[in-house]
Protein backbone atom coordinates (compact mmCIF):
# COMPACT_ATOMS: atom_id res chain seq x y z
CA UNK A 1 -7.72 -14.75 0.22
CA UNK A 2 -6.77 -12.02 -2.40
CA UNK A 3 -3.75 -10.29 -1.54
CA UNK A 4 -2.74 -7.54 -4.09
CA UNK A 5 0.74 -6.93 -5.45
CA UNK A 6 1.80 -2.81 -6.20
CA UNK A 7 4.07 -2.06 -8.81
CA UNK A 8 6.48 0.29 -6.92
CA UNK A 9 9.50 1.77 -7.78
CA UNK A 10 11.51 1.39 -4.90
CA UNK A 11 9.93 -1.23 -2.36
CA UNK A 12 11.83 -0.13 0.41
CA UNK A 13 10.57 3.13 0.53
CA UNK A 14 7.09 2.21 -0.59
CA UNK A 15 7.38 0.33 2.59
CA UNK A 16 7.93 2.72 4.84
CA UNK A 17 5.02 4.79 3.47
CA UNK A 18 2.47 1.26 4.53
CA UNK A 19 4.38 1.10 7.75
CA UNK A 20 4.69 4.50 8.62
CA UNK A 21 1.53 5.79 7.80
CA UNK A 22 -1.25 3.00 7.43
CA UNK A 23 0.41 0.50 10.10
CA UNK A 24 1.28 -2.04 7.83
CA UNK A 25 3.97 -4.78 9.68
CA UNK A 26 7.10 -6.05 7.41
CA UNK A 27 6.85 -9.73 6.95
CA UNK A 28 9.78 -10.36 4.83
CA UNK A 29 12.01 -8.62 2.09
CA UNK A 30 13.70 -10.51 -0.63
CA UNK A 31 16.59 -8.49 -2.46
CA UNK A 32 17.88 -9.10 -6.55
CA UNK A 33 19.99 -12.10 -5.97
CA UNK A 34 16.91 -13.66 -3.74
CA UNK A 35 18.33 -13.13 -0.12
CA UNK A 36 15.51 -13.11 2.09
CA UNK A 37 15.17 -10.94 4.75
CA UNK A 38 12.33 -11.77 7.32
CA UNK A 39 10.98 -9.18 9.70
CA UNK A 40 12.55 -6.36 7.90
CA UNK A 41 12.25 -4.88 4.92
CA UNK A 42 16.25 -4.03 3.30
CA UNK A 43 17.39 -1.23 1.08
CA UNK A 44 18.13 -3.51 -1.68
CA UNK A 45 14.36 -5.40 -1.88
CA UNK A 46 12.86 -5.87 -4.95
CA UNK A 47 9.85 -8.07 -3.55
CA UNK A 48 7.95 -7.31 0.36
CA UNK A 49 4.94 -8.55 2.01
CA UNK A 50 3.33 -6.13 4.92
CA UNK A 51 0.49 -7.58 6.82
CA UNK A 52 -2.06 -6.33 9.64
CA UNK A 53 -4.49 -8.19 11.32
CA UNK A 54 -4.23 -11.09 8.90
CA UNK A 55 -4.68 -9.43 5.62
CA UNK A 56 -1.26 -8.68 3.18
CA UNK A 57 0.27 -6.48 0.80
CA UNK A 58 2.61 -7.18 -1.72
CA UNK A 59 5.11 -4.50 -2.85
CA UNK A 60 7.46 -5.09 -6.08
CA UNK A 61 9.75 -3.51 -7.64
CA UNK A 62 8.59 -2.21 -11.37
CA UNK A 63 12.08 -3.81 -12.82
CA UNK A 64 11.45 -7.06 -11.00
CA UNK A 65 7.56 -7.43 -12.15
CA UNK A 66 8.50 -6.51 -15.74
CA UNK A 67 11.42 -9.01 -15.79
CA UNK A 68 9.32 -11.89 -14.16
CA UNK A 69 6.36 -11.43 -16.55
CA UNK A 70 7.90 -10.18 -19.78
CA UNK A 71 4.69 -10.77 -21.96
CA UNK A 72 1.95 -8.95 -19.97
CA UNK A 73 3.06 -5.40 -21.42
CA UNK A 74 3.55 -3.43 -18.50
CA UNK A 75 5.20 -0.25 -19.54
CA UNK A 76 8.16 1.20 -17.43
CA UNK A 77 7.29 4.35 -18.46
CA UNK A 78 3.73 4.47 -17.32
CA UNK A 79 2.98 5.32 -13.41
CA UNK A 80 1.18 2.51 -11.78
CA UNK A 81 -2.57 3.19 -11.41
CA UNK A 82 -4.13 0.84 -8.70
CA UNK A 83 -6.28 1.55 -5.23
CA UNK A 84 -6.33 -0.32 -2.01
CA UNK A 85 -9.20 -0.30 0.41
CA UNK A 86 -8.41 -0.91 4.27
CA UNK A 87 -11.42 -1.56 6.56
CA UNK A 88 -11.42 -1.18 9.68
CA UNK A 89 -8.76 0.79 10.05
CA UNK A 90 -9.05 4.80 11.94
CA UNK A 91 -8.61 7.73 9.29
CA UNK A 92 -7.66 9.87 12.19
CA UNK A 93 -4.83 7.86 13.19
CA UNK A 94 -3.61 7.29 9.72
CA UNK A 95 -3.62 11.50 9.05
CA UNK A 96 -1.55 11.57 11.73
CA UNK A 97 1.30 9.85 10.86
CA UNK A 98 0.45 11.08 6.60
CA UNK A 99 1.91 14.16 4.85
CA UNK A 100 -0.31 16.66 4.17
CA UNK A 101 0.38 16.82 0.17
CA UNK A 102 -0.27 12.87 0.30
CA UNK A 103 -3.76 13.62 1.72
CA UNK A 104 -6.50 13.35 -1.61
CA UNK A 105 -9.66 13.95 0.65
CA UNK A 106 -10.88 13.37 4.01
CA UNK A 107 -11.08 12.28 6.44
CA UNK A 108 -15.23 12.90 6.37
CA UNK A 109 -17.82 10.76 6.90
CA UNK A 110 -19.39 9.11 3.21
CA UNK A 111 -22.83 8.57 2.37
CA UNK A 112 -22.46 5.25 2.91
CA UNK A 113 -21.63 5.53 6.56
CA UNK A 114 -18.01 5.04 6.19
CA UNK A 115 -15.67 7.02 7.91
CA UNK A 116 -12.69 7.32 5.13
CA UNK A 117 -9.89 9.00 4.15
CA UNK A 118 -7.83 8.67 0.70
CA UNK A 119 -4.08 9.30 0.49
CA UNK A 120 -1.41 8.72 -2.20
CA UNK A 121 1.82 6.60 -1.76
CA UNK A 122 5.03 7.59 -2.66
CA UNK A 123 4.08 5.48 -6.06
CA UNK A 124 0.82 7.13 -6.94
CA UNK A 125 -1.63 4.31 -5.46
CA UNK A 126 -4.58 5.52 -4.11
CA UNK A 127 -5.01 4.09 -0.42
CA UNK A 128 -7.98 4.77 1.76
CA UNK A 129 -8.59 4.27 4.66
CA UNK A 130 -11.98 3.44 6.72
CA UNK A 131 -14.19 2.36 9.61
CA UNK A 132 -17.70 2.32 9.78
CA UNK A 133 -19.22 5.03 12.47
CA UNK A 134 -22.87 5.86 10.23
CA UNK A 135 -25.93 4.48 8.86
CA UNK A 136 -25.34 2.20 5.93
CA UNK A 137 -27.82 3.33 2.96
CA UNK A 138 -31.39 1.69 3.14
């Protein structure tokens, strides 16, 4: 199982982006001095894992993943620059519940006979979303 981990600047609210928008459930929420929350995601997390239909995403705080791993260079400065693919998943539904300036392109139908859209989070992660509803190339 791969499961990524987003560099976010605040979880909580990256949270409610994956929740709100893509359908994302909270599994737990642990905050600075390592309270967990489970079932919830608090105002105060630095660290999150969402989940639907078996697969997770981790959300941490940019502080939190620079602290923890203090050699591997990340720059606070820098915005994050990561995409996450979710299969299976409706592009209608998930333009529903997005804001329209969050929208990058779709949803349309690829040459690949995915039905997609791409969005942005409130961290500048590209999501998109898709389901398969054409022919896959020859």
């Amino acid at each position: 199982m791969i499961i990524p981990n987003l560099m976010v600047e605040n979880v909580s609210r990256a949270a409610a982006f994956y929740v709100g928008c893509i359908g994302l459930k909270p599994v737990f929420s642990v905050n600075g001095e390592k309270n967990t929350a489970f079932g919830e995601i608090t105002d105060d997390a630095v660290f999150a894992i969402l989940e639907i239909d078996g697969a997770q995403l981790m959300l941490q705080a940019k502080e939190s993943l620079i602290a923890e791993f203090p050699s591997a260079g990340f720059d606070a400065a820098q915005p994050p620059s990561s995409a996450v693919y979710f299969r299976d998943m409706d592009p209608d539904a998930v333009l529903e519940k997005t804001p329209a300036g969050c929208v990058l392109k779709g949803p349309e139908l690829a040459w690949y006979g995915m039905y997609e859209i791409h969005v942005r989070d409130p961290d500048g992660h590209v999501v998109s979303v898709g389901i398969a509803k054409g022919d896959p190339p020859a």
